[in-house]
Each structure stands twice: as C-alpha cells, then as structure tokens.
Protein backbone atom coordinates (compact mmCIF):
# COMPACT_ATOMS: atom_id res chain seq x y z
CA UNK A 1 79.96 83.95 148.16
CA UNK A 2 76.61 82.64 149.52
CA UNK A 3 74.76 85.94 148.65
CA UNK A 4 75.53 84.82 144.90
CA UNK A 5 74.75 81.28 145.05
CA UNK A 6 71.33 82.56 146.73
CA UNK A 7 71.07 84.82 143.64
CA UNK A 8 71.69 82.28 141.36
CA UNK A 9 69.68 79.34 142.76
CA UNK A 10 66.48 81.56 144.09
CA UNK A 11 64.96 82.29 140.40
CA UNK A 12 65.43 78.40 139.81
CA UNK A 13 63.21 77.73 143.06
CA UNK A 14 60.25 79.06 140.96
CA UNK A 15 60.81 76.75 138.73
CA UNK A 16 59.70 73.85 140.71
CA UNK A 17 56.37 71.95 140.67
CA UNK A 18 53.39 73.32 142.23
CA UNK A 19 50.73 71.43 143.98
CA UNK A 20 48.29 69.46 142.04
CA UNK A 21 45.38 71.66 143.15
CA UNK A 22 47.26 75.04 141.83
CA UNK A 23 48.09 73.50 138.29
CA UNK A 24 44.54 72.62 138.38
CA UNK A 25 43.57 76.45 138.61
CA UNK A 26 46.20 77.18 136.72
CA UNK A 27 45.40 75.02 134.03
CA UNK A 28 41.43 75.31 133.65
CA UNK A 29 41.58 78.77 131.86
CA UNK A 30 44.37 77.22 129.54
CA UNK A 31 41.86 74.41 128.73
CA UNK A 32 38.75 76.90 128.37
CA UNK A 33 40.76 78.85 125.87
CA UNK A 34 41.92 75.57 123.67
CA UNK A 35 38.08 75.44 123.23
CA UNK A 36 37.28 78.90 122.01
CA UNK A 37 38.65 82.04 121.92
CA UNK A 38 37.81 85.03 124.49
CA UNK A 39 37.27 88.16 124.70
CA UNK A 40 36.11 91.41 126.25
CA UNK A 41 34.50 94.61 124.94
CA UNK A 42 34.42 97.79 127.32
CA UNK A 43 31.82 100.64 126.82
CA UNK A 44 32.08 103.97 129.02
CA UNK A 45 32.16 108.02 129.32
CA UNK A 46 35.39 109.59 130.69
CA UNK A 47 34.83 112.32 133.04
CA UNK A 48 34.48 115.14 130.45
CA UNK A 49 31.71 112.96 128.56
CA UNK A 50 33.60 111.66 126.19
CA UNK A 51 33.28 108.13 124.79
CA UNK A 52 35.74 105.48 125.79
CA UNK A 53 36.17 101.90 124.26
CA UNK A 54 38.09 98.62 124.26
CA UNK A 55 38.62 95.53 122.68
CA UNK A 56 39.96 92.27 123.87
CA UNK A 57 40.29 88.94 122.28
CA UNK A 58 42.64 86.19 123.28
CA UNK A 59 42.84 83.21 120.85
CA UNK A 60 45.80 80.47 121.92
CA UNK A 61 47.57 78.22 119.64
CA UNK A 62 45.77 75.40 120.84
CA UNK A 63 42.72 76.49 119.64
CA UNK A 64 44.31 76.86 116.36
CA UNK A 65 45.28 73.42 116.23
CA UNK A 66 42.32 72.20 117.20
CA UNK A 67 43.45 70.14 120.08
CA UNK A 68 41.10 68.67 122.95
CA UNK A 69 40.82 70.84 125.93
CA UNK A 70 41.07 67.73 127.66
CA UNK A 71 44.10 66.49 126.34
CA UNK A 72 45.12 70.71 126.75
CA UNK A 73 44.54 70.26 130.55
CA UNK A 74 45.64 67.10 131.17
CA UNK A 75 49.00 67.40 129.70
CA UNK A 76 49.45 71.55 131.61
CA UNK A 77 48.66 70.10 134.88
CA UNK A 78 51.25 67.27 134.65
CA UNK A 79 53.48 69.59 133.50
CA UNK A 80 53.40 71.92 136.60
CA UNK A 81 52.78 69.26 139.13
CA UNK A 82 54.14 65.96 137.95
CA UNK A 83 50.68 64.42 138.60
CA UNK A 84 47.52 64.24 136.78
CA UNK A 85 44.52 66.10 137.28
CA UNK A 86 42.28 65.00 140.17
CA UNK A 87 39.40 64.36 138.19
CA UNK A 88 38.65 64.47 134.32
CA UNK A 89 38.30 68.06 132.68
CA UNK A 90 35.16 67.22 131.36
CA UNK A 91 33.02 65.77 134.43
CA UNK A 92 34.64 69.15 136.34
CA UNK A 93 31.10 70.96 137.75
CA UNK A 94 32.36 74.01 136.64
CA UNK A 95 32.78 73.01 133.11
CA UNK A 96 30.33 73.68 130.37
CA UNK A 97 30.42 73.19 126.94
C-alpha cells in the first residue's frame, strides 16, 4: 500500500518549486531565446573522409510574439520559484544585447 502511494506521490515531488537561484539558470536561456533565435552549424570529415554536416536552429514562441525577454524571464522564474528574480534581466553582467 505505501509502495503505491510512493509511486504515485514521487513524480508530483518534481513538480515543486526550485530555488530562486536554479530558476534563474533555468530561466536565462529562455529569456536569451525570446530575443533571437539560435542556432548551430557543424562542419567535419568522418573517418573514411567523407563530409559530415548539421544544422540547428531553435526559434521559441516568444520570439514570435515579440515579447520582452525581460518580461520572458521575469514571469519563468516566478513560475518555478514563487519569487522574482534577484536582480533585473537586463542589468545581469552576463547579459548583452
């Protein structure tokens, strides 16, 4: 009986908030992608000399709509934590425009 209330209730546990510093990590690629899209490109020989390729590009709906990477973070960090961000998104050191 307790093995399946453990079963039920231990998926929910990750569910929970995390700490304000973690939704901030979380939440500052989230906020870099509502202000552009990303992407990758891969260039490289396989070992019989052949050419080998990729493509990535990763464009959210935030983006799309336009909205403020500020508001973006803001609002994702509240969301996981229940608190605001420790400091605006914009006077963040490791932001640049």
């Amino acid at each position: 009986m307790w093995r399946a209330a453990l079963l039920v209730l231990l998926p929910l546990a990750a569910c929970g908030p995390v700490s304000r510093e973690q939704a901030e990590r979380d939440c500052f690629a989230r906020a870099r992608l509502a202000q552009q899209p990303r992407g990758e490109v891969g260039l490289g020989m396989d070992s019989r000399g052949r050419a080998a390729g990729n493509f990535e590009i990763t464009v959210t709906s935030d983006y799309i709509q336009g909205r403020d990477p500020a508001a973006v973070y803001d609002a994702c960090v509240y969301q996981k934590s229940g608190q605001l961000p420790s400091q605006p998104l914009y006077t963040r050191p490791d932001w640049r425009d």
